[in-house]
Protein backbone atom coordinates (compact mmCIF):
# COMPACT_ATOMS: atom_id res chain seq x y z
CA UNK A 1 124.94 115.44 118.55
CA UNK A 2 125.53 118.56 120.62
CA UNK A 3 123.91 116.72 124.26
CA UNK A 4 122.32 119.74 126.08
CA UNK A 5 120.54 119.86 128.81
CA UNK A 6 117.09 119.21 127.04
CA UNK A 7 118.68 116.23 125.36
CA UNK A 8 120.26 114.34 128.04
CA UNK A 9 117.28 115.14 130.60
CA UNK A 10 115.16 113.48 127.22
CA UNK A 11 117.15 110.70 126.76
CA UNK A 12 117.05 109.59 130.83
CA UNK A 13 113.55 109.96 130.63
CA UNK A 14 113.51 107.70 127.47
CA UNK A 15 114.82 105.32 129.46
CA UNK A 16 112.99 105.34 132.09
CA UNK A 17 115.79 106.23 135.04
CA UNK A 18 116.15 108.58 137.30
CA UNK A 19 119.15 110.60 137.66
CA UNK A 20 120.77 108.07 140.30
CA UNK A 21 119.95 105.25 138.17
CA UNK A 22 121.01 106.96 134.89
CA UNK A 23 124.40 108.22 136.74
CA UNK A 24 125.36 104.35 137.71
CA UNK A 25 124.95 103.36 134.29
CA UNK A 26 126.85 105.87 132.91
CA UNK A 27 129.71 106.03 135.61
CA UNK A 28 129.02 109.31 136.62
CA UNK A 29 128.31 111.06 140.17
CA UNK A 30 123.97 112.12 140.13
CA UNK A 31 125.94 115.73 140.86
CA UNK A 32 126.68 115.69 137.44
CA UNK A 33 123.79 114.76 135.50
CA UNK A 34 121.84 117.21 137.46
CA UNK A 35 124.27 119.75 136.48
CA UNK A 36 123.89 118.58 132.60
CA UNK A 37 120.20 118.64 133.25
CA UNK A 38 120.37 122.27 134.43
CA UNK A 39 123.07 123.51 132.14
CA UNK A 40 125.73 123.98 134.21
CA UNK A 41 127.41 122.11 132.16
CA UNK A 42 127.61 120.26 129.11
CA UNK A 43 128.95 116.86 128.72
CA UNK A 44 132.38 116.60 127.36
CA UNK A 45 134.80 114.61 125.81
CA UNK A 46 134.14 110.95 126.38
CA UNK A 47 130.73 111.37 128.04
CA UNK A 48 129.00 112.75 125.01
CA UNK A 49 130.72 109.52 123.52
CA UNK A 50 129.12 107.53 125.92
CA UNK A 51 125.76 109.30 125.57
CA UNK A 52 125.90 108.68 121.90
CA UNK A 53 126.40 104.96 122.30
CA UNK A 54 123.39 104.91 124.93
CA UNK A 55 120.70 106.78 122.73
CA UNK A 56 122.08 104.43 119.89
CA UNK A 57 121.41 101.36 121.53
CA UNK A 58 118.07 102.55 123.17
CA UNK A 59 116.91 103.69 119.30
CA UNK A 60 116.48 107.47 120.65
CA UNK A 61 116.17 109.78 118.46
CA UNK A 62 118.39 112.55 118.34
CA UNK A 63 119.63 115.27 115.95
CA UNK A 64 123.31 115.04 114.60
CA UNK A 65 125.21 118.20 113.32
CA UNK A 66 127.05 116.36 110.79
């Protein structure tokens, strides 16, 4: 999936976290998931691999591109 703003503020909420809580658990500063959450910027490289594994495992539903 392409993890956007929308979708990672959507998926944190899925959870249930706030951005602190949603930054440990990811290994992440809360900077940065605000700045996802605002587009800023857009999660790269391993973090969108980590993102994928999280919405995986917490059955959230998300659009591929493939």
């Amino acid at each position: 999936p392409v993890w956007d703003a929308v979708l990672v503020k959507a998926l944190r909420q899925h959870l249930a976290m706030t951005q602190t809580v949603f930054a440990q658990e990811l290994g992440v500063r809360q900077s940065t998931i605000s700045e996802w959450e605002t587009g800023v910027y857009e999660p790269r490289g391993a973090s969108t691999k980590i993102l994928t594994v999280v919405a995986e495992h917490a059955n959230f539903p998300y659009l591929t591109n493939e």
